[in-house]
Protein backbone atom coordinates (compact mmCIF):
# COMPACT_ATOMS: atom_id res chain seq x y z
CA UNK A 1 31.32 22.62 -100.68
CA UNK A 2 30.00 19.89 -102.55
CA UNK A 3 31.74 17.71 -105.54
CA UNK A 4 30.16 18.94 -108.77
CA UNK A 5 29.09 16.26 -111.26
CA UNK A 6 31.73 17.31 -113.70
CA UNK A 7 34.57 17.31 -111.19
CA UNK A 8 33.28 13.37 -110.13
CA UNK A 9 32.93 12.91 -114.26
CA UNK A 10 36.17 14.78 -115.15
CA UNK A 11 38.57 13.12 -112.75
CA UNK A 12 37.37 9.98 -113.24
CA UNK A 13 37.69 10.06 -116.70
CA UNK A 14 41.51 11.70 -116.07
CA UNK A 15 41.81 8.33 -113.93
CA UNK A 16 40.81 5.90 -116.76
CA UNK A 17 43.17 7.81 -119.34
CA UNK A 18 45.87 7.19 -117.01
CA UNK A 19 44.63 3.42 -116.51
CA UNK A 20 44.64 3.84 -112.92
CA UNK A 21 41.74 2.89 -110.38
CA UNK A 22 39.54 5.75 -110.47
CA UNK A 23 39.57 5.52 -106.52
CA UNK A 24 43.04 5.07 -106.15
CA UNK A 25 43.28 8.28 -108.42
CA UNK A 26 40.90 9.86 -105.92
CA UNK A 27 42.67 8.95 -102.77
CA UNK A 28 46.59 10.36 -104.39
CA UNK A 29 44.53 13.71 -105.09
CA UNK A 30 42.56 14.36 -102.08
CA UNK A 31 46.15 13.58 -100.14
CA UNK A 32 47.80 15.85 -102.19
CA UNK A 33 44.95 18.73 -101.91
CA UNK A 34 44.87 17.97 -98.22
CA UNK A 35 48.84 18.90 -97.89
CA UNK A 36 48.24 22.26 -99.69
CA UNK A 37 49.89 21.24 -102.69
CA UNK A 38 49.30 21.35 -106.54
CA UNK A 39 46.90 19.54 -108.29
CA UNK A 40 48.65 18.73 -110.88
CA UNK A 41 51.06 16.86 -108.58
CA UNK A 42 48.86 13.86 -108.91
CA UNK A 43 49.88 13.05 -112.84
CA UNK A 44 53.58 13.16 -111.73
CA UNK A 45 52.63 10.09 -109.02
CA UNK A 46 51.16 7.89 -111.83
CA UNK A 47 52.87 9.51 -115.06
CA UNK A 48 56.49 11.07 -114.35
CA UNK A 49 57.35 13.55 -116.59
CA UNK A 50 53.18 13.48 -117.01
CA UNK A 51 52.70 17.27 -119.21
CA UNK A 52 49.09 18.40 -118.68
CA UNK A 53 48.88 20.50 -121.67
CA UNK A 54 49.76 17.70 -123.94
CA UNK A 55 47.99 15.10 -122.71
CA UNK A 56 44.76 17.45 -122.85
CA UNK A 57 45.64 17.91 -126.79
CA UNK A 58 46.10 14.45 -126.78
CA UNK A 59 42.59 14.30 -125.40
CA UNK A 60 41.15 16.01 -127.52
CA UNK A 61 42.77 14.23 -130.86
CA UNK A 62 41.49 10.83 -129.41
CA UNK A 63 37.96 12.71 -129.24
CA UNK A 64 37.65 12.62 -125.03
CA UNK A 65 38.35 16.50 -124.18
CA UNK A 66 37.67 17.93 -120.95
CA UNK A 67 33.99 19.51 -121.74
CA UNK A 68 31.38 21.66 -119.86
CA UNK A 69 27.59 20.48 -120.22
CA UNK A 70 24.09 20.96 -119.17
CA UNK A 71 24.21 17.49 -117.47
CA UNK A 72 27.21 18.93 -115.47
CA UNK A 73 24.26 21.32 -113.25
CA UNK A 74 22.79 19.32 -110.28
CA UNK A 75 19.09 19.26 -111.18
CA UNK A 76 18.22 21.95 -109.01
CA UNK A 77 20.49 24.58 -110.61
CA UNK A 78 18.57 25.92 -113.37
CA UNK A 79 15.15 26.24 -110.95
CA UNK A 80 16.76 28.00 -107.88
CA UNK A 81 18.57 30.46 -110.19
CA UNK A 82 15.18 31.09 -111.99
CA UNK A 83 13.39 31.90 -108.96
CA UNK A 84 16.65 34.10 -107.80
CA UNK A 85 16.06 36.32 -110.78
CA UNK A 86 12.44 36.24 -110.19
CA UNK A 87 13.02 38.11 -106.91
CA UNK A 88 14.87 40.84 -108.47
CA UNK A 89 18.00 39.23 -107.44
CA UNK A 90 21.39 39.04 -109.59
CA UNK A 91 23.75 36.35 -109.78
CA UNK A 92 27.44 35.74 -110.99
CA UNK A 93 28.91 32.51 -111.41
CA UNK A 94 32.85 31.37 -111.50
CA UNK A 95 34.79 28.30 -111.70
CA UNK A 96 37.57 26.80 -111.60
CA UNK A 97 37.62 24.95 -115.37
CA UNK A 98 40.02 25.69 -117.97
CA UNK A 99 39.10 27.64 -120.52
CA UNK A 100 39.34 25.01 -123.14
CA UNK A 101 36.32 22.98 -121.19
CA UNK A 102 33.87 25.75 -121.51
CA UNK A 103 31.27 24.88 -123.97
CA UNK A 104 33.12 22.20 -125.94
CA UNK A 105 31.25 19.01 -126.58
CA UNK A 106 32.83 15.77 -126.63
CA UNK A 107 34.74 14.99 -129.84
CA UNK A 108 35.02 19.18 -130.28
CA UNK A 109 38.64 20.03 -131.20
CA UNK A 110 40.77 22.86 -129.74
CA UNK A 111 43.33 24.82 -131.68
CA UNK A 112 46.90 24.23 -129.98
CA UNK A 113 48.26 26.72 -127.62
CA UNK A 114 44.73 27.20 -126.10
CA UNK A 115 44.25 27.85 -122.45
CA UNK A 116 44.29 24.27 -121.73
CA UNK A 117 47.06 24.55 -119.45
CA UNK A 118 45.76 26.68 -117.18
């Protein structure tokens, strides 16, 4: 499965808020994936104590939120599902993203206690 441009945007950009080498960031994550354990696992390594819904409200206050956009498609997205629908065919699409990254542009706030944590 291939690395979508917002995952390679979004966890870079985790990387630089923790001021840590975006491929050293990379490396802790991937090992930590590779082991069958939690994501989220990766903070704790740089950040102990590291509490991802705070620091995502925290985010968002210093106008850098986790957000969703049409530059986030690979270019050939929006053409292949066109000529899907053309041949009668129906398509669903799911992620992974938290709620809070859906459709929020950067510098958009989020009301506290929203699905950020998830």
């Amino acid at each position: 499965m291939p690395v979508s441009a917002w995952t390679t945007r979004e966890y870079g950009s985790r990387a630089d808020w923790l001021r840590v080498p975006r491929h050293t960031f990379a490396a802790v994550f991937g090992a930590l994936i590779a082991q069958g354990r939690d994501y989220r696992e990766t903070f704790q390594v740089f950040l102990p104590g590291f509490d991802l819904a705070e620091e995502r409200e925290r985010r968002v206050e210093s106008e850098k939120p986790e957000w969703l956009g049409e530059d986030d498609l690979y270019p050939d997205v929006r053409p292949t599902l066109s000529a899907l629908r053309e041949a009668g065919l129906w398509v669903g699409i799911a992620g992974n993203q938290a709620v809070c990254a859906a459709g929020r542009p950067a510098g958009a706030r989020s009301a506290r206690g929203s699905h950020c944590d998830e």
